[in-house]
Structures are given as C-alpha cells and as structure tokens.
C-alpha atoms as a PDB file:
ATOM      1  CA  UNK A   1       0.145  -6.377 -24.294  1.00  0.00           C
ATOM      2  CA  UNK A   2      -0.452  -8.883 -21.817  1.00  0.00           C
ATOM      3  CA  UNK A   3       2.453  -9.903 -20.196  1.00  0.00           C
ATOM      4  CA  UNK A   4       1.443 -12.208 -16.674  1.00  0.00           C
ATOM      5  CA  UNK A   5       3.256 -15.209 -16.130  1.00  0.00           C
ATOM      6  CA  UNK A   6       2.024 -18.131 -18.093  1.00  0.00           C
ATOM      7  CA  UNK A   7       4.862 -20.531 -17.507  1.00  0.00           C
ATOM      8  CA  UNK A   8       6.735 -22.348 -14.411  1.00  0.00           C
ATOM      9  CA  UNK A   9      10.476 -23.246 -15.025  1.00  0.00           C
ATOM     10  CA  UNK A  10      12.126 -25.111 -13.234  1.00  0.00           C
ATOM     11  CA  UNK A  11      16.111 -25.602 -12.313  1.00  0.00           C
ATOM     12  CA  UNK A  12      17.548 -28.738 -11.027  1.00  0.00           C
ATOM     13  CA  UNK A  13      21.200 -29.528  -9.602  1.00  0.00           C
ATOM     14  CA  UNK A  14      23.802 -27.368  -9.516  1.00  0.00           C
ATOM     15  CA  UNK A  15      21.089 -24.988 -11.576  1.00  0.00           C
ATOM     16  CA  UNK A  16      19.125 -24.787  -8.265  1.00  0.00           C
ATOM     17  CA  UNK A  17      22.415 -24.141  -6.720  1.00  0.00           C
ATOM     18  CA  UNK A  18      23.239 -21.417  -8.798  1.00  0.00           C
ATOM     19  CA  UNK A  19      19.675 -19.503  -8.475  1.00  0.00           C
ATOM     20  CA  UNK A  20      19.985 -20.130  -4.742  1.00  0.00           C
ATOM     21  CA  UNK A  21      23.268 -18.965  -4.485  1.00  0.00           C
ATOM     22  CA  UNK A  22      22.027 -15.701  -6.817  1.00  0.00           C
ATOM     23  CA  UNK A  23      19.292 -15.459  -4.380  1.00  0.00           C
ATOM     24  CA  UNK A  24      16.527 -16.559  -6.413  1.00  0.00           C
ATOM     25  CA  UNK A  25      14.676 -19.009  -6.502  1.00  0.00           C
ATOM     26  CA  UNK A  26      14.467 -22.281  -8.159  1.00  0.00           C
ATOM     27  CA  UNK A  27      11.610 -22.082  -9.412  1.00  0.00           C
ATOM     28  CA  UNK A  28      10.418 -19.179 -11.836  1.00  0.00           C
ATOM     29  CA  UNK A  29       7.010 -17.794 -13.417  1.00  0.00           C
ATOM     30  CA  UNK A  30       7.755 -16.284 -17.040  1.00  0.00           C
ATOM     31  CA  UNK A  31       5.898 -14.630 -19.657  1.00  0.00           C
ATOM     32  CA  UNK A  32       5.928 -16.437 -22.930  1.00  0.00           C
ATOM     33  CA  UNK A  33       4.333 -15.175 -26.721  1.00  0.00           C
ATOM     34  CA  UNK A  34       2.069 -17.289 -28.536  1.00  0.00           C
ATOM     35  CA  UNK A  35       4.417 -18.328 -30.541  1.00  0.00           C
ATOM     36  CA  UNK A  36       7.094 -19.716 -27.632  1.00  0.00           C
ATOM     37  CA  UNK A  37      10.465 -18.708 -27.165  1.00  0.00           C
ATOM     38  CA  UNK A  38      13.931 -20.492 -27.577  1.00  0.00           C
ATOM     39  CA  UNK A  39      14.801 -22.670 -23.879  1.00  0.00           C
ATOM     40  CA  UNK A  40      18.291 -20.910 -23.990  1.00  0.00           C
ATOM     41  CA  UNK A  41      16.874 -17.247 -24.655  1.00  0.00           C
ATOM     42  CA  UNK A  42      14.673 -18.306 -21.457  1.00  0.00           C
ATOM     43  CA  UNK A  43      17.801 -19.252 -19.773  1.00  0.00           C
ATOM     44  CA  UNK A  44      19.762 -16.350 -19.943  1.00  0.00           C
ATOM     45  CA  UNK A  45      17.462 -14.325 -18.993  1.00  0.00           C
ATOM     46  CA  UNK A  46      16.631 -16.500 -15.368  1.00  0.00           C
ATOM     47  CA  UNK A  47      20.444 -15.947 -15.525  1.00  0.00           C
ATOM     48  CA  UNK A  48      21.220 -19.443 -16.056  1.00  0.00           C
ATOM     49  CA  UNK A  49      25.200 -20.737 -17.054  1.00  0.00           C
ATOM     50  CA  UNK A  50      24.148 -22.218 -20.560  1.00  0.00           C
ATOM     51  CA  UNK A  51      27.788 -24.240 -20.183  1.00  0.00           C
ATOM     52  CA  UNK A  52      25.901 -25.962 -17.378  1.00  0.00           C
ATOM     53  CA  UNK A  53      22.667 -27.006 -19.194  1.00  0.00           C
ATOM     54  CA  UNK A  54      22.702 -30.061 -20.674  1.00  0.00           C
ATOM     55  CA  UNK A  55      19.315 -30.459 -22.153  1.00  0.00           C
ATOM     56  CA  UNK A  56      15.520 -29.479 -20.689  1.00  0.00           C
ATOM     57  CA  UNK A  57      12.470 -31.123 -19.895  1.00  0.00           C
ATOM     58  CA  UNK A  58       9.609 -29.960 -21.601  1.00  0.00           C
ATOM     59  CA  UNK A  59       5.847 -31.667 -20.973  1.00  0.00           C
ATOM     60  CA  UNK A  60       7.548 -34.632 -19.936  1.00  0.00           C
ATOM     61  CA  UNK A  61      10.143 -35.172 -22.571  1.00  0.00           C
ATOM     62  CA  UNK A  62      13.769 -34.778 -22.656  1.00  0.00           C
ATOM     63  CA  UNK A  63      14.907 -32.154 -25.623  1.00  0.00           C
ATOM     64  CA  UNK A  64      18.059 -30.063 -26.202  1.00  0.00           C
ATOM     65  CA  UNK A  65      18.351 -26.859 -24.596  1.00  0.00           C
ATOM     66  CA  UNK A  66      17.487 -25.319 -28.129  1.00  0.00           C
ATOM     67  CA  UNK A  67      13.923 -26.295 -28.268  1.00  0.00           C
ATOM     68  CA  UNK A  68      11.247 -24.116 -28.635  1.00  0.00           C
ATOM     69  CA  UNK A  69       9.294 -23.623 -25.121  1.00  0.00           C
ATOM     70  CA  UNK A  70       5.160 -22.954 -25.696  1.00  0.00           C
ATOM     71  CA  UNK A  71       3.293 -21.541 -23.207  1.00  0.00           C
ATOM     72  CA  UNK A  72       1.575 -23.204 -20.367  1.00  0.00           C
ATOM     73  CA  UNK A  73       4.887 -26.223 -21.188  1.00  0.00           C
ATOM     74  CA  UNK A  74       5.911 -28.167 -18.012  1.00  0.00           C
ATOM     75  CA  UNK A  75       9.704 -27.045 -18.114  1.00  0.00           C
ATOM     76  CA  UNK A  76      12.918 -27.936 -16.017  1.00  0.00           C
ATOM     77  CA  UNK A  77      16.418 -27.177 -17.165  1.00  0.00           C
ATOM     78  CA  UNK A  78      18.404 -30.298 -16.999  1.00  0.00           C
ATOM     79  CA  UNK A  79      22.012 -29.616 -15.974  1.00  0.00           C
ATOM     80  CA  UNK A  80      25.327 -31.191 -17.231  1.00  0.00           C
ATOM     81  CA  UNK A  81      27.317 -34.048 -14.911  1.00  0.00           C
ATOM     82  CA  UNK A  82      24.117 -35.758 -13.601  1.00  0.00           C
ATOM     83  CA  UNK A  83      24.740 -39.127 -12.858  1.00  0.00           C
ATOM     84  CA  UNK A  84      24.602 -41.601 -15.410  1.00  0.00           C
ATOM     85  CA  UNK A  85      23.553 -39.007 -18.161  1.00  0.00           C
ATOM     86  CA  UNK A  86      23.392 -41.362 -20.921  1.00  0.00           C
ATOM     87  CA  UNK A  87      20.152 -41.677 -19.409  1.00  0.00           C
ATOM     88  CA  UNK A  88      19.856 -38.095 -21.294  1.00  0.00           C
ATOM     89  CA  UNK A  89      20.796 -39.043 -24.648  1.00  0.00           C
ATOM     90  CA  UNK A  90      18.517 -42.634 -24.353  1.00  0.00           C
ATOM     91  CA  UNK A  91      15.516 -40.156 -24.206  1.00  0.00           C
ATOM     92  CA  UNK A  92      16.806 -37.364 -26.536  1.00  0.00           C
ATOM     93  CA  UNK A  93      17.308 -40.308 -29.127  1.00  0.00           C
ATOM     94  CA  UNK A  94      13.576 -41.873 -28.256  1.00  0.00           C
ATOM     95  CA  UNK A  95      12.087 -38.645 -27.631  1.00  0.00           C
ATOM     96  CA  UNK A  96      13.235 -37.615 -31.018  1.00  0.00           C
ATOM     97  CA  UNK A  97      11.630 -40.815 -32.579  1.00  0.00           C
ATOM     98  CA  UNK A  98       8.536 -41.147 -31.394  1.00  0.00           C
ATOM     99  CA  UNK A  99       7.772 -37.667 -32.352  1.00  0.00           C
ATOM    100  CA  UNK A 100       8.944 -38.573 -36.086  1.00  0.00           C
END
C-alpha cells in the first residue's frame, strides 16, 4: 500500500499556536485513501483541539470541520474566536448554495 504524503494541511491561529507550542509544525504532509477521510479524523490525528476548530478550508471554500477531505485538497483548519467570524457562517451558508 502506498502510503506518501499526498496532502498539505494547514493550521491557522491559535491552531498554529498549538502545533508550535507541541513542537510541530504548522504545516503538515498526510496520507489520504482514494476515497478521503473525515477533516476531524485528520485532526486528531495532527493532534489538533477539535473544541478549537471552527470550520476548514478546503480548495478554497469554507466547510464544517466534518467534511470529507480528498486527496491532493488545498486544506487549512479554521479555528474558533477569529475576528468577525460571521464572516464563517456568510461562506458556510454560500458555500453550501452554490454547490446545491
């Protein structure tokens, strides 16, 4: 089974923080199946606090953390308290449209 790093994640805010503190970096290669893998399972194992993740990035697009991450994605974990988050639930809401 091939198993080389085919997707970048990345962490921003206190996220970063928290890899940084962990002594890791913000920025991680990871292995993902054909078929993709839940953005939280990916998150706990980068060792992320799932309290603190408020939604993730994914090609672009704002999602909830519960969305289904494809290989080869552009990914970033958003984090909770970012200023003026409603900016968050704007795109979640528009996001979710325009792919309906």
């Amino acid at each position: 089974m091939n198993t080389i790093p085919n997707t970048t994640i990345r962490m921003f805010g206190v996220l970063h923080t928290v890899r940084q503190q962990s002594g890791l970096p913000s920025t991680a290669q990871v292995y993902l199946p054909p078929e993709g893998r839940h953005a939280l399972d990916i998150a706990r194992e980068l060792k992320l606090p799932i309290e603190k993740i408020e939604g993730v990035f994914v090609n672009h697009f704002a999602y909830p953390p519960d969305r289904t991450i494809m290989p080869g994605d552009r990914v970033a974990f958003i984090p909770t308290g970012i200023p003026g988050s409603d900016w968050l639930t704007f795109c979640l809401r528009r996001d979710n449209a325009l792919q309906n």
